[in-house]
Protein backbone atom coordinates (compact mmCIF):
# COMPACT_ATOMS: atom_id res chain seq x y z
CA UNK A 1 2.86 -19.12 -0.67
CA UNK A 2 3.86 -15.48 0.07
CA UNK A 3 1.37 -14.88 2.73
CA UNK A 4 2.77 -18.16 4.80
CA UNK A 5 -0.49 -20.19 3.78
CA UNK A 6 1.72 -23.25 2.38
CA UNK A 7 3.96 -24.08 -0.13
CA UNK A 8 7.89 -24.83 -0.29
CA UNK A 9 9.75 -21.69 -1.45
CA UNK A 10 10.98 -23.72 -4.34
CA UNK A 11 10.68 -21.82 -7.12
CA UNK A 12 12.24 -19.01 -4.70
CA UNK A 13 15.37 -21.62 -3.33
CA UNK A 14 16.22 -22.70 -6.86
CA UNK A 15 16.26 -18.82 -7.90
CA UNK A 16 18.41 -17.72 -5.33
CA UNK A 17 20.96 -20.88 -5.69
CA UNK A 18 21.18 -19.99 -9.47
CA UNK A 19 22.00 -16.86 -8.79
CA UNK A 20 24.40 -17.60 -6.35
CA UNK A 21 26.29 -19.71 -9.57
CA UNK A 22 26.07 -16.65 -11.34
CA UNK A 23 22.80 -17.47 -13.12
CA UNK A 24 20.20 -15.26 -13.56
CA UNK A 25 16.84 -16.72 -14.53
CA UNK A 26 14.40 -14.76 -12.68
CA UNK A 27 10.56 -16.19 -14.20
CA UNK A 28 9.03 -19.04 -13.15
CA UNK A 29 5.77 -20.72 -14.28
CA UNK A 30 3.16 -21.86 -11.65
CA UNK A 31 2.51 -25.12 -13.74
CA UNK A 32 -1.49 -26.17 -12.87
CA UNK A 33 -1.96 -22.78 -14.28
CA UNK A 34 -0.53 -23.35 -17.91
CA UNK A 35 -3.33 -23.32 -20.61
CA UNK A 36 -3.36 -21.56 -24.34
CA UNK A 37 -4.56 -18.78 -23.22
CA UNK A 38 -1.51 -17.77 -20.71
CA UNK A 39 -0.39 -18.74 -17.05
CA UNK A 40 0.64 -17.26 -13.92
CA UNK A 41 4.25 -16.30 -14.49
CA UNK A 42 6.42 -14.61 -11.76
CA UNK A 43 9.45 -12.75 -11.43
CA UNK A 44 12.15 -12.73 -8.86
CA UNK A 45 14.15 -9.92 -10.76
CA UNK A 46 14.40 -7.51 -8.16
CA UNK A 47 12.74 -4.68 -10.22
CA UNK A 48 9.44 -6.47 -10.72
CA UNK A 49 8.70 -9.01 -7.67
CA UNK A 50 5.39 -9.14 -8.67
CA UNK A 51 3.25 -11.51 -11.69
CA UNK A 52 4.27 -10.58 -14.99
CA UNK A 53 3.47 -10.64 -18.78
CA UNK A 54 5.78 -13.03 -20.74
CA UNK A 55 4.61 -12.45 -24.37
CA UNK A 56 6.95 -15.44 -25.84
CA UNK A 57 5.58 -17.64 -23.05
CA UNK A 58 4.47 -20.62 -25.61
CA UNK A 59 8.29 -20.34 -27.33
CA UNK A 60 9.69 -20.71 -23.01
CA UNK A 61 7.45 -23.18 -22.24
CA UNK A 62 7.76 -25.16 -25.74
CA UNK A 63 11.65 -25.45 -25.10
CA UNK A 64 10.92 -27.74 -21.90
CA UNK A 65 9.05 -29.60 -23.99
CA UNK A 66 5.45 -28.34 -22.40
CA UNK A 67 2.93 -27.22 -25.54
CA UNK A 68 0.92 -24.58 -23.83
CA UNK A 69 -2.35 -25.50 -26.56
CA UNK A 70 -2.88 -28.74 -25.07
CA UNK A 71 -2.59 -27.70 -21.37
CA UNK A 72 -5.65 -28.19 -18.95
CA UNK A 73 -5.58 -25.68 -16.27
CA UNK A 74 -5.44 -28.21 -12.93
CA UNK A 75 -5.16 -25.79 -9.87
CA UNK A 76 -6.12 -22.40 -8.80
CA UNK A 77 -4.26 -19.26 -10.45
CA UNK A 78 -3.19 -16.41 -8.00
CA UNK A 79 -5.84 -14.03 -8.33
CA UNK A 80 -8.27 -17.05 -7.68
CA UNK A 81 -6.18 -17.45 -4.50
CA UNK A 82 -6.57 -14.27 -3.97
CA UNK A 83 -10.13 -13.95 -4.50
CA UNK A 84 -10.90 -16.90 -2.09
CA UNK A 85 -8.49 -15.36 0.90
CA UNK A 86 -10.40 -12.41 0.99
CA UNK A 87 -13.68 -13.86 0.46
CA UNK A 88 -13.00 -16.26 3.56
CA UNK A 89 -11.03 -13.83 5.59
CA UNK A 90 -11.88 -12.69 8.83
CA UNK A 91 -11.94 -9.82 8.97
CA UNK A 92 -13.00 -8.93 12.46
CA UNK A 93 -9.56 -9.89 13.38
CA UNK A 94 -7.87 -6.38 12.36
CA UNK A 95 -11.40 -4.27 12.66
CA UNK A 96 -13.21 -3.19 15.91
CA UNK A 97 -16.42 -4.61 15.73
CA UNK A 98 -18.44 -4.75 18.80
CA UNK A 99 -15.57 -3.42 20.46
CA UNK A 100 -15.50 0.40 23.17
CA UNK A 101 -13.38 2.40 20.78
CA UNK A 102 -11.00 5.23 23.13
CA UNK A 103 -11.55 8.45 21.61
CA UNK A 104 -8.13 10.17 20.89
CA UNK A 105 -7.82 13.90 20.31
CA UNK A 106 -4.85 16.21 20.09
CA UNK A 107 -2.04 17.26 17.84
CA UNK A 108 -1.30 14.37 14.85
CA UNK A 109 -4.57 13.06 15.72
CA UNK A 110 -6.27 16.00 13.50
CA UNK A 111 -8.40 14.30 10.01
CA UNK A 112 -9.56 16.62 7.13
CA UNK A 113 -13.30 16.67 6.41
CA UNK A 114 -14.49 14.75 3.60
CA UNK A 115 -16.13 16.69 0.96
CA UNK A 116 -18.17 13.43 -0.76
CA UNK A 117 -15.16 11.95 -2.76
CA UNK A 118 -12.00 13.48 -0.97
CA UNK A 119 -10.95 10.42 1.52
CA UNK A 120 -8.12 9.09 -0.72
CA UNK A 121 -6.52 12.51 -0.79
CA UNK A 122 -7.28 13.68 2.30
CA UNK A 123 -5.78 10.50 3.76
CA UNK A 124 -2.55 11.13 1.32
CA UNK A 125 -2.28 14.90 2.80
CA UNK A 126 -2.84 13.86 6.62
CA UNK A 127 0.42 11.11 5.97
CA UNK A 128 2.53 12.84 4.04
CA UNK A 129 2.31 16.41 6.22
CA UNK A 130 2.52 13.75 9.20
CA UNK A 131 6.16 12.94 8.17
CA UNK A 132 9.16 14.20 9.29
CA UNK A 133 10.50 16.07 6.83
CA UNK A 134 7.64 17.82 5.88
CA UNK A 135 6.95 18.76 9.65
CA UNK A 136 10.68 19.63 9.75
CA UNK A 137 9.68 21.85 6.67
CA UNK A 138 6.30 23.40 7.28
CA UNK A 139 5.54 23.16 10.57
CA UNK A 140 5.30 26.83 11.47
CA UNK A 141 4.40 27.40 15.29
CA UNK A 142 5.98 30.53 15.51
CA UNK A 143 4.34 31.88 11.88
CA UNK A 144 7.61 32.64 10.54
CA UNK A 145 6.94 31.06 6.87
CA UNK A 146 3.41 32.22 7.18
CA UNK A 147 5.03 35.78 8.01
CA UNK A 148 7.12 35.88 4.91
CA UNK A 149 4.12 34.58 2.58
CA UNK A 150 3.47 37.49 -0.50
CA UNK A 151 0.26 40.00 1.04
CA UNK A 152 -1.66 37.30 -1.05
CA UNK A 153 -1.02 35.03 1.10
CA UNK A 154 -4.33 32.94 -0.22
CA UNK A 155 -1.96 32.13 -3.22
CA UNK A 156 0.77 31.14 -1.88
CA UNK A 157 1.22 27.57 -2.05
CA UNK A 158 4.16 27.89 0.69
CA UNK A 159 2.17 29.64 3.05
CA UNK A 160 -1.14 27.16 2.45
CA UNK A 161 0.97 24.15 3.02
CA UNK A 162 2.71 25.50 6.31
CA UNK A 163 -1.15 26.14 7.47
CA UNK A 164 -2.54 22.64 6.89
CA UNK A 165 0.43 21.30 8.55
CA UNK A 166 0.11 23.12 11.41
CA UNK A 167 -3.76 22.56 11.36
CA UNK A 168 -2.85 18.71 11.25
CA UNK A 169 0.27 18.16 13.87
CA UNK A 170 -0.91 20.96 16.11
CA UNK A 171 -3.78 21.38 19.11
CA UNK A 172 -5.53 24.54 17.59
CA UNK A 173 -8.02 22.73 16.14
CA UNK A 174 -7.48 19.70 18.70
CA UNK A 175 -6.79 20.52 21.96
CA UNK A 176 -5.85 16.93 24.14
CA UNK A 177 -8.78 15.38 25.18
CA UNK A 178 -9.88 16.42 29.05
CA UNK A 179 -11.79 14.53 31.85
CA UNK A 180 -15.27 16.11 31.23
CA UNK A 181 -15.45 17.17 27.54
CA UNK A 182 -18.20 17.10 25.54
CA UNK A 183 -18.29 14.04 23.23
CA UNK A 184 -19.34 16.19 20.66
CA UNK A 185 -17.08 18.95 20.80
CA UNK A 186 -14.46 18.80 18.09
């Protein structure tokens, strides 16, 4: 299986030796799962990867001889897999329970407060402002692009940008952590 749990790679060998004969048949059917009402289909095309929707798959399966209406579904689809990794998984492996966490504090270490429902974007603003293009871009020590910004400068979605970016990736608003600071202090 993808996530190195078992399994062959066969469907995934016979793909890529087709293809290397100039064939191109990227689907493939995880059998147990066949029953009337679908199965778990895959696709190696390189623009899906992923499960997919085969709408004819009765006709595809029918020309192998399989009829789909008498199927009995005999092992596990994927998102049962799935289901039953994550319901098993432990996850104390990749969290820090029970462990002395270092605090950190200082410039790209900066998080936006959450306002109740914000988290998702505020985590999407912190990475993207993080990168560095957009540091390249907005990062604005010297207040040049802040500077230039209309006497509105409230409005100016420029000017805005270039000041959460420097609130982020700078040490105004998180100065390195010293020997004797308050745990409290922001």
């Amino acid at each position: 299986f993808f996530d190195g749990s078992g399994g062959s790679n066969g469907a995934l060998d016979h793909f890529n030796a087709e293809k290397e004969k100039g064939n191109f048949y990227p689907l493939v059917v995880k059998l147990g799962t066949i029953t009337a009402q679908g199965a778990d289909v895959f696709s190696y095309a390189p623009d899906e990867d992923d499960l997919v929707k085969d709408p004819l798959l009765a006709q595809h399966l029918q020309h192998w001889g399989i009829d789909s209406m008498r199927m009995e579904k005999t092992d596990k689809s994927m998102a049962e897999m799935e289901a039953d990794f994550n319901l098993s998984y432990d996850f104390s492996r990749i969290c820090e329970s029970g462990e002395e966490l270092v605090r950190l504090r200082g410039p790209g270490l900066v998080g936006l407060k959450n306002l109740g429902n914000s988290c998702y974007m505020n985590s999407t603003v912190q990475l993207l402002l993080a990168l560095p293009e957009a540091k390249r871009r907005y990062l604005d020590a010297d207040w040049q692009i802040r500077m230039k910004a209309p006497s509105d400068a409230a409005t100016d979605l420029v000017a805005q940008v270039a000041k959460l970016t420097n609130g982020l990736n700078t040490d105004r608003y998180a100065p390195p952590w010293k020997e004797g600071d308050d745990e409290d202090d922001p």
